[in-house]
Protein backbone atom coordinates (compact mmCIF):
# COMPACT_ATOMS: atom_id res chain seq x y z
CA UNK A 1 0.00 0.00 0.00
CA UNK A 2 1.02 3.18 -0.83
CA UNK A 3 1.33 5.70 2.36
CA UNK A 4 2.18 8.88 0.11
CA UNK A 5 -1.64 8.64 -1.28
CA UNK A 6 -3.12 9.92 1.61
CA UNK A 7 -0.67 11.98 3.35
CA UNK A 8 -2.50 15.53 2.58
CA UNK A 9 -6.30 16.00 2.15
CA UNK A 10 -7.09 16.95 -1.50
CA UNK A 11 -5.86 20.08 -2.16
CA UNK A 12 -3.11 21.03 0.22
CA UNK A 13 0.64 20.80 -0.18
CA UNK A 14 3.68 21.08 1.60
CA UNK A 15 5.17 24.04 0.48
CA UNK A 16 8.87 23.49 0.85
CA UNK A 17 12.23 26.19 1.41
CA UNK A 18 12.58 27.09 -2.07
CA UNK A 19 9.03 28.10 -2.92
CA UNK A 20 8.06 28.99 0.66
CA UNK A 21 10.57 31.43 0.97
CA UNK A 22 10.25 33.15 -3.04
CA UNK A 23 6.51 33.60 -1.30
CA UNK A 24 7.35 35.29 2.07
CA UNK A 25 9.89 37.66 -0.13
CA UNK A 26 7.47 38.66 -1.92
CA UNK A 27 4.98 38.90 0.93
CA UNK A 28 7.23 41.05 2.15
CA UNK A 29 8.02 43.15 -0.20
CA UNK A 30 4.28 43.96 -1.05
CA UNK A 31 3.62 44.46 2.54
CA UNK A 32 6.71 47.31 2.99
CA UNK A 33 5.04 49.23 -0.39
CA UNK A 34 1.67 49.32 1.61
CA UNK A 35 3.35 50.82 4.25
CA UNK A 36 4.78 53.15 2.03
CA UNK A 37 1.59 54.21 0.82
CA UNK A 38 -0.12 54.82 4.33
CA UNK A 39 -1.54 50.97 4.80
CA UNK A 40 -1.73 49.74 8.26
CA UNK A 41 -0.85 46.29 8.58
CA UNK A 42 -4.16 43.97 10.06
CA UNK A 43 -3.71 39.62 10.85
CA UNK A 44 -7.11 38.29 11.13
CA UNK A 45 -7.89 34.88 12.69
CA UNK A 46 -7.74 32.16 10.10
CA UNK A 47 -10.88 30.90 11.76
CA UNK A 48 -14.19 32.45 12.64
CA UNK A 49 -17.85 31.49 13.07
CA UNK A 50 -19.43 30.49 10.32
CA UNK A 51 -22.43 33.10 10.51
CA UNK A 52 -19.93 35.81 10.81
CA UNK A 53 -18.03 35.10 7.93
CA UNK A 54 -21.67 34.35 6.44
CA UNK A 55 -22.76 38.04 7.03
CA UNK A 56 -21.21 39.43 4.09
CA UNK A 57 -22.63 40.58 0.22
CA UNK A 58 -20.59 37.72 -1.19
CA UNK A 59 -22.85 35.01 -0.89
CA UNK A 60 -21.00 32.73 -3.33
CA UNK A 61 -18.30 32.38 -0.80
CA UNK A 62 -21.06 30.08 1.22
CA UNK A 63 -20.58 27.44 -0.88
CA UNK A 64 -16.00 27.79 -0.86
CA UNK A 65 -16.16 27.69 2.79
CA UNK A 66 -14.42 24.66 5.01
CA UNK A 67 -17.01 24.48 8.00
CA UNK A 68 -16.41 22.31 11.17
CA UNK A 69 -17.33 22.08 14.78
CA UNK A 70 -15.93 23.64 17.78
CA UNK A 71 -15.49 20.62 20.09
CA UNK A 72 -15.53 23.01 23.08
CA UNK A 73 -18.37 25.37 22.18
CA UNK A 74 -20.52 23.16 19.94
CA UNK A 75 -20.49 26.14 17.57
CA UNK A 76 -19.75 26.09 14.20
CA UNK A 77 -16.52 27.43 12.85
CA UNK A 78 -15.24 28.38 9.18
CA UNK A 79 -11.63 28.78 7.82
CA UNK A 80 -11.74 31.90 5.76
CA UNK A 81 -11.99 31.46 2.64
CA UNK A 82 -11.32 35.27 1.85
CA UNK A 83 -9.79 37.97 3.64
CA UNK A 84 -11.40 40.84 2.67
CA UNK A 85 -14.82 40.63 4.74
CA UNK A 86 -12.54 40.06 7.96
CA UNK A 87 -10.74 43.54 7.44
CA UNK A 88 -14.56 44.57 6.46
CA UNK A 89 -16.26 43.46 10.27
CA UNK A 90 -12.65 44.66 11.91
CA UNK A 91 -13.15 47.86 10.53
CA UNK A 92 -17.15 48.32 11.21
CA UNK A 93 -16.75 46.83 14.72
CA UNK A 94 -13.04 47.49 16.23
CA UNK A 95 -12.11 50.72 14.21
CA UNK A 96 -15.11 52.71 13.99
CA UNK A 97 -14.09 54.80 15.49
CA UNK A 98 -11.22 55.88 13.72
CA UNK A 99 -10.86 58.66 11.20
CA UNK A 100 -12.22 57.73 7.65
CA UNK A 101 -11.22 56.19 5.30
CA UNK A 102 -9.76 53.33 6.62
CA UNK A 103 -6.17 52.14 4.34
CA UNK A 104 -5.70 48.63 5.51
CA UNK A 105 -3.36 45.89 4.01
CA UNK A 106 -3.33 41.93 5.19
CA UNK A 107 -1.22 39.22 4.43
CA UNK A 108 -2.05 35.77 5.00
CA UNK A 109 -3.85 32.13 3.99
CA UNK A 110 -7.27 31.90 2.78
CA UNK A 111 -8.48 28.17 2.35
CA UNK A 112 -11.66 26.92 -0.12
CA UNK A 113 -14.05 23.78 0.00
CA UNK A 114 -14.42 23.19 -3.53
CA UNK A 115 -11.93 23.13 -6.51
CA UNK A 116 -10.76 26.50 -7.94
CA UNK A 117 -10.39 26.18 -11.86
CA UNK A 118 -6.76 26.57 -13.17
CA UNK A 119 -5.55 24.89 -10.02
CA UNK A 120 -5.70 22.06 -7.77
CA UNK A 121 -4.45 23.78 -4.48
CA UNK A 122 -7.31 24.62 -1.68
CA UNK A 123 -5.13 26.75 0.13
CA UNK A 124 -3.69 30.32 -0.93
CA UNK A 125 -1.63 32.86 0.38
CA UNK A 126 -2.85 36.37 -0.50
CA UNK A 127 -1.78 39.70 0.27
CA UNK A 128 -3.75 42.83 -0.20
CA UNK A 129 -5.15 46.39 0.77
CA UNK A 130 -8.75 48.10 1.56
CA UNK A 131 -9.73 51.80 1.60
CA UNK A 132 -12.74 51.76 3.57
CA UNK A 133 -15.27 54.42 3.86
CA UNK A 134 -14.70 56.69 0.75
CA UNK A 135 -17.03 57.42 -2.42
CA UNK A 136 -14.56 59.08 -4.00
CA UNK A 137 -13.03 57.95 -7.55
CA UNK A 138 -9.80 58.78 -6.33
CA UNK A 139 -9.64 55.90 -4.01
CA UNK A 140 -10.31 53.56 -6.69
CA UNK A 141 -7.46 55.51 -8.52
CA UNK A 142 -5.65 55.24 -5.61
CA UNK A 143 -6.07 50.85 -5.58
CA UNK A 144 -5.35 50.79 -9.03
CA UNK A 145 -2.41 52.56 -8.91
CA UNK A 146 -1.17 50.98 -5.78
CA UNK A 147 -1.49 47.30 -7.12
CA UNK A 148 0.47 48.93 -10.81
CA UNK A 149 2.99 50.29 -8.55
CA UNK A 150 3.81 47.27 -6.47
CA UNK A 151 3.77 44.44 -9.38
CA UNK A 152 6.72 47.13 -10.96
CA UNK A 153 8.53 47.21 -7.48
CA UNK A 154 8.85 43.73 -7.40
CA UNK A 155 9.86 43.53 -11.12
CA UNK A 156 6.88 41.85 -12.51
CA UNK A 157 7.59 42.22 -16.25
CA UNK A 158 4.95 43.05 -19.45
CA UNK A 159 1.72 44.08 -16.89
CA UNK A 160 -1.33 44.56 -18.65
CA UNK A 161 -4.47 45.43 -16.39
CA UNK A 162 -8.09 44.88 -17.74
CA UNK A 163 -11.13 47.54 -16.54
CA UNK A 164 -14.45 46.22 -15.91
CA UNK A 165 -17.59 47.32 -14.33
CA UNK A 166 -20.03 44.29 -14.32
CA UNK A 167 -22.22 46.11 -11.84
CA UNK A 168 -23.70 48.15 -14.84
CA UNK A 169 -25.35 44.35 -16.82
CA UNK A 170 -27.87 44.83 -13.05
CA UNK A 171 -28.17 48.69 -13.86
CA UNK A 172 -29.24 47.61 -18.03
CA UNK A 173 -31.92 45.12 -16.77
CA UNK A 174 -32.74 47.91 -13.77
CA UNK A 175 -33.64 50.68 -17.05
CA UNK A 176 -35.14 47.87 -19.56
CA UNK A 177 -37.29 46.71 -16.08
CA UNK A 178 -36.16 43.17 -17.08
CA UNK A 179 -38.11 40.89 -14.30
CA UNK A 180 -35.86 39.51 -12.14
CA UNK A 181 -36.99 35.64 -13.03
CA UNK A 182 -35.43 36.35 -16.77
CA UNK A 183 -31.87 37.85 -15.62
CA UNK A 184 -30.13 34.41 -14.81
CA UNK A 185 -30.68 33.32 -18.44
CA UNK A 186 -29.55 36.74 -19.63
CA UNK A 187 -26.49 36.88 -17.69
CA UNK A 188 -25.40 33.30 -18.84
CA UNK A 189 -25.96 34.69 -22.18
CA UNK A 190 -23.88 37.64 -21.80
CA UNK A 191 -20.71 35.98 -20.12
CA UNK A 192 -21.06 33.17 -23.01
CA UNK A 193 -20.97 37.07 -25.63
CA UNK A 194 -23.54 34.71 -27.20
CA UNK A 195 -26.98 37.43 -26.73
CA UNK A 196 -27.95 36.47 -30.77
CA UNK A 197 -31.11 34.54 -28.71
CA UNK A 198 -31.31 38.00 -26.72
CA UNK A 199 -32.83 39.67 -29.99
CA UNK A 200 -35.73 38.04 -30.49
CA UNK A 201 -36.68 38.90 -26.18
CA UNK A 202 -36.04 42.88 -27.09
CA UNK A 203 -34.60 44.29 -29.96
CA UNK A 204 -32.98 47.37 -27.49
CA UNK A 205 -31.44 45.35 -24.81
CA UNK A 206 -29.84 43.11 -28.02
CA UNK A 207 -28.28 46.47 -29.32
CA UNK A 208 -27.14 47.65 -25.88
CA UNK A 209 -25.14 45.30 -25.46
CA UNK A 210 -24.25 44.84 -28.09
CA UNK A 211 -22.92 48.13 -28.62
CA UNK A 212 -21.20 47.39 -25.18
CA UNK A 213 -19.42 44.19 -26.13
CA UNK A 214 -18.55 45.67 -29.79
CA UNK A 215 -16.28 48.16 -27.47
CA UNK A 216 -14.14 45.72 -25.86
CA UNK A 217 -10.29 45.81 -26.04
CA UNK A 218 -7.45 48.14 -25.85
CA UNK A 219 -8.57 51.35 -23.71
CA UNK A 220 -7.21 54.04 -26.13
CA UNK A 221 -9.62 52.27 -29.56
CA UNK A 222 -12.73 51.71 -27.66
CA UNK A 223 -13.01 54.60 -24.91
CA UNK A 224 -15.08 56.79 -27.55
CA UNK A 225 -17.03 53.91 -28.60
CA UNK A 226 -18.28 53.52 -25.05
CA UNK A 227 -19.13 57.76 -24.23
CA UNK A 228 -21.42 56.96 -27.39
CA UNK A 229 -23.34 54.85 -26.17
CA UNK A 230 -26.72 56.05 -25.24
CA UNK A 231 -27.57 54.25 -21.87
CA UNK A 232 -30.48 55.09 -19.41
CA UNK A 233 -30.16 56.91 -15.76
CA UNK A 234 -29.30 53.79 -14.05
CA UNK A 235 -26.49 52.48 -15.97
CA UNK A 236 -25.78 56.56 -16.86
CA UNK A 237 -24.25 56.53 -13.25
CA UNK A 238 -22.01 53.56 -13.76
CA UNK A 239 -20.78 53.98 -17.01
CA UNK A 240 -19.33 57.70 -15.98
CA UNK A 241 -17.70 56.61 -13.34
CA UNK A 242 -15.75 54.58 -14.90
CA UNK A 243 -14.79 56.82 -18.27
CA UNK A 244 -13.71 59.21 -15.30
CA UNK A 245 -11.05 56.56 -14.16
CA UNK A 246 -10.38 55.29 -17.80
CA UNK A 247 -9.53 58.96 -18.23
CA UNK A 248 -7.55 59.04 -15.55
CA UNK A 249 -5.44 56.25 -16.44
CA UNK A 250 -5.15 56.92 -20.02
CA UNK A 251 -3.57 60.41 -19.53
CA UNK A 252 -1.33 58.91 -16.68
CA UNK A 253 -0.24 55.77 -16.87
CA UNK A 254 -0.98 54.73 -20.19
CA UNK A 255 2.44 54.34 -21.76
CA UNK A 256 3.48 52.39 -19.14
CA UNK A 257 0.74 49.44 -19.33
CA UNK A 258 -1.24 47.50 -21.82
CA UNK A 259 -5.12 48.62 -20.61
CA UNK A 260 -7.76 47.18 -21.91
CA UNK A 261 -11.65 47.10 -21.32
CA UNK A 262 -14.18 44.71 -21.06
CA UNK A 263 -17.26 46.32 -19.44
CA UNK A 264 -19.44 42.98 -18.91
CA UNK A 265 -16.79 40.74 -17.73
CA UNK A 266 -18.36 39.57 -13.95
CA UNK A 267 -16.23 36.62 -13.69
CA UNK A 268 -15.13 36.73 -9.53
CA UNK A 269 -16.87 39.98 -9.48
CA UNK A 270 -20.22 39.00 -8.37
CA UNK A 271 -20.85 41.31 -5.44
CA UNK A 272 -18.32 44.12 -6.54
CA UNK A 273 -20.70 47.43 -6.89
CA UNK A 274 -18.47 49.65 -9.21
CA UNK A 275 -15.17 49.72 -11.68
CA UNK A 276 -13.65 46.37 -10.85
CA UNK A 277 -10.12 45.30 -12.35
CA UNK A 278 -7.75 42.34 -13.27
CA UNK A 279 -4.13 42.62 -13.64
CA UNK A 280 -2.10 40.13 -15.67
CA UNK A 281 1.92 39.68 -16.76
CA UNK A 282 3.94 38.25 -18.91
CA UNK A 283 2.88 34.73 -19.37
CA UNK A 284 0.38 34.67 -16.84
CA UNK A 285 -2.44 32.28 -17.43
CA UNK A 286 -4.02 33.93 -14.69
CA UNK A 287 -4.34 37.36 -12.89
CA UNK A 288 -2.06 38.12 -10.76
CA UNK A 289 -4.06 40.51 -9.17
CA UNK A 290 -7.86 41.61 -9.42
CA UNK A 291 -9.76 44.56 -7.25
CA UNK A 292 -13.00 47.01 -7.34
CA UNK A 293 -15.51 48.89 -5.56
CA UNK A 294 -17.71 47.25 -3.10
CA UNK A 295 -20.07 47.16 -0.19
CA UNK A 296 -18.85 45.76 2.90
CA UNK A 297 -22.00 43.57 5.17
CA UNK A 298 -23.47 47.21 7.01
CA UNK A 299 -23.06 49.10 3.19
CA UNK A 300 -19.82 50.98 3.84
CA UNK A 301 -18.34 51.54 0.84
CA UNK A 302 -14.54 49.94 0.10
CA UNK A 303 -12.35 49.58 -3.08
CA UNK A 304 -9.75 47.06 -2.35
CA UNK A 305 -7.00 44.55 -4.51
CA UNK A 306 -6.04 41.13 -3.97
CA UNK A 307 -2.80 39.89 -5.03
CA UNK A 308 -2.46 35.91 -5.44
CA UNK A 309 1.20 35.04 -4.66
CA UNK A 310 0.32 31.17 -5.24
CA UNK A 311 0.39 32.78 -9.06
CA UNK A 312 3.66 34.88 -8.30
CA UNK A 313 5.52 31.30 -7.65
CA UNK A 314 5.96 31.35 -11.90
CA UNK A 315 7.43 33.83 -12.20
CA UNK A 316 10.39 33.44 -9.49
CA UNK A 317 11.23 37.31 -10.13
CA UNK A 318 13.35 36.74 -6.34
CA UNK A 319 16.49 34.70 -7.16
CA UNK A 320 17.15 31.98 -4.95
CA UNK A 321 20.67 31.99 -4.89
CA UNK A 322 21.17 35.64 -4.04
CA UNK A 323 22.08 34.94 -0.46
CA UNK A 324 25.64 34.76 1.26
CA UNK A 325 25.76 30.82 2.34
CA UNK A 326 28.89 30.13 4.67
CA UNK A 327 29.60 26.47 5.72
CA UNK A 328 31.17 27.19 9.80
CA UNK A 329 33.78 24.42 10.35
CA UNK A 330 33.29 22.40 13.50
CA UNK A 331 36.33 24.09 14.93
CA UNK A 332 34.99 27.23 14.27
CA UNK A 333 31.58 27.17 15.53
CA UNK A 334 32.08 29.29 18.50
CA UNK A 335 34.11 32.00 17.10
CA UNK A 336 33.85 35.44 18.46
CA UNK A 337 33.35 36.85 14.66
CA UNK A 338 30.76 34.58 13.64
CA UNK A 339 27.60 37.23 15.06
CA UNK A 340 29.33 40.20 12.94
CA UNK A 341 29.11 37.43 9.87
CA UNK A 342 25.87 36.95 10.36
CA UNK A 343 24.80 40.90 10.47
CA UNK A 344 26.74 41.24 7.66
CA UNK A 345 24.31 39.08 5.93
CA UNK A 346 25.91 35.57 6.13
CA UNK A 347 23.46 32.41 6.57
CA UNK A 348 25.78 30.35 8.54
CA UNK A 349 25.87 26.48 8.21
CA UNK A 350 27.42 24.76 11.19
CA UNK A 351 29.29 21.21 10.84
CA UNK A 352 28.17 20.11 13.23
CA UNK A 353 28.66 16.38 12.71
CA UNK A 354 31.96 16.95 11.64
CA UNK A 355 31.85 15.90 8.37
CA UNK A 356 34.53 16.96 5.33
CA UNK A 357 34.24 20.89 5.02
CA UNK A 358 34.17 20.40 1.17
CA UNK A 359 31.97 17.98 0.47
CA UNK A 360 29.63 18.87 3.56
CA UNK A 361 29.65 22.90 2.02
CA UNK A 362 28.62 21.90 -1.47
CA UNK A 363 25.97 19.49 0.04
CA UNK A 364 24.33 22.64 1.29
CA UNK A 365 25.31 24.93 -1.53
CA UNK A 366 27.63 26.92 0.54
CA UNK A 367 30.31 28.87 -1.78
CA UNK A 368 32.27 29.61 1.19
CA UNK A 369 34.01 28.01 4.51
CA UNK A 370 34.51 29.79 7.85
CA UNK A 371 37.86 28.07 9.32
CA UNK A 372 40.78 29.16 11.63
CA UNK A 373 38.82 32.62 11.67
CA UNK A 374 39.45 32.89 7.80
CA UNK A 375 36.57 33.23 5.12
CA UNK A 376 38.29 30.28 2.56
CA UNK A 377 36.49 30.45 -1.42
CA UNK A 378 35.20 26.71 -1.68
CA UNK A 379 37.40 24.79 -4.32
């Protein structure tokens, strides 16, 4: 019998030195831009109760959550499966009180029940940031920008970021008063950019969006496509909102990007109420990062981004041989210089079972030996 088949539940890994540490480097590095940009740090439990992490807009996280009992309080518990809504409830119910908007960052494991496409793992690390209590554009300028700006500081090559604002499909069926028992079919429809069958239901709605899809791709081709469009008040709201930010971005940042724009893209946007974006780089097969406007649980408004550094692990932009490794011969191990090697950036490797200095060094890819209170090149 096999004992490697079941070793891990479906879904989880060991995530060993090499790949464990390219992720906490680049944990790290996101984190220390946050900070740079006025973020305050915030470590949520990995576990809550399930109705709290229930009480949130994003009802389709229900069905990702991993849901047990508390042996001691009979209760029943949830791993989160995002973090997001935590920095949402700590920021309605232990910050309140606290000058608005909030700037919060996190950094940290989110787990799922179910399968995620494109991937087998059920458990993620995830870094991001929140602005919580603003209206203004700015502060989804501001979350834009700051997820642009870190991908470049961590020398993420080729980004390209895609603009969306799925909200405004709702706002179409709001002005066309489509009943609310046709707008699953219609939706399927529309993420399928198959409406031919939408025609024959109304010949407006058909052209809409049609008009809408027909302006998809790069920003700087299809931005006066879209302000032609002739939309009614409730979608009027939506779609100048985000021209204001495509504006924004085109005059700014455009020569340093790809941007492109796909208005009626929902997918993973379900309960976003605004502009929403996804950020891709070279090669990616997936976003490497995706954000938008939203309603927290009590309807405070938030814009936030979510980097997924389970995606940053192809890329390997960190090297892993850019540290100082030192083996320390076993006559050497308590020398009086070997702290001042160490804040000098050594990682020190102690022979400890006295084995041959050479051969033990390249064993553990040391370049160098410490011995007789010499630094010695490894031959």
């Amino acid at each position: 019998m096999n004992q490697k088949k079941n070793l891990l539940p479906i879904g989880f890994k060991d995530i060993l030195t090499n790949d464990a540490n390219i992720q906490f480097e680049y944990g790290k590095k996101l984190l220390k831009n946050f900070d740079l940009w006025g973020y305050s740090f915030i470590e949520p439990p990995i576990i809550e109760y399930e109705k709290t992490l229930s009480d949130t807009k994003n009802k389709l996280l229900d069905k990702k959550t991993l849901s047990f009992f508390d042996p001691l309080t009979k209760e029943k518990l949830s791993l989160r499966p995002d973090i997001t809504t935590q920095l949402a409830r700590i920021a309605e119910d232990r910050l309140f009180g606290l000058p608005k908007p909030l700037r919060l960052c996190y950094f940290g494991d989110v787990f799922r029940a179910d399968k995620p496409k494109l991937s087998s793992d059920r458990q993620f690390k995830q870094a991001g940031v929140e602005i919580i209590g603003s209206k203004s554009l700015l502060a989804d300028i501001e979350i834009i920008t700051l997820s642009l700006d870190s991908l470049k500081k961590i020398n993420f090559k080729k980004i390209s970021i895609d603009i969306n604002a799925p909200i405004i499909l709702e706002r179409i069926f709001d002005d066309f008063k489509i009943p609310t028992s046709k707008r699953v079919n219609l939706r399927e429809l529309v993420a399928k950019k198959n409406i031919k069958e939408i025609y024959n239901y109304n010949i407006k709605l058909f052209s809409t969006l049609k008009e809408i899809i027909d302006s998809s791709g790069p920003l700087n081709k299809n931005l006066k496509k879209i302000q032609k469009i002739k939309l009614g008040n409730n979608a009027k709201k939506i779609i100048k909102d985000f021209l204001k930010i495509c504006s924004f971005l085109i005059k700014k940042i455009y020569n340093e990007y790809e941007i492109s724009i796909d208005l009626l893209d929902h997918r993973g946007f379900e309960y976003y109420t605004g502009t929403t974006f996804s950020i891709f780089c070279l090669n990616s097969r997936k976003e490497v990062c995706r954000g938008g406007r939203y309603l927290t649980s009590k309807d405070k408004d938030a814009v936030g981004t979510t980097f997924f550094l389970n995606q940053f692990l192809q890329f390997k932009n960190i090297s892993k041989n850019n540290k100082k490794k030192i083996l320390i011969s076993y006559n050497s191990m308590f020398d009086k210089n070997l702290p001042e090697l160490r804040k000098n950036g050594w990682i020190t490797i102690h022979n400890i079972d006295r084995k041959n200095d050479q051969k033990f060094a390249k064993l553990h890819d040391c370049k160098f030996i410490f011995k007789n209170n010499k630094i010695e090149s490894l031959k």
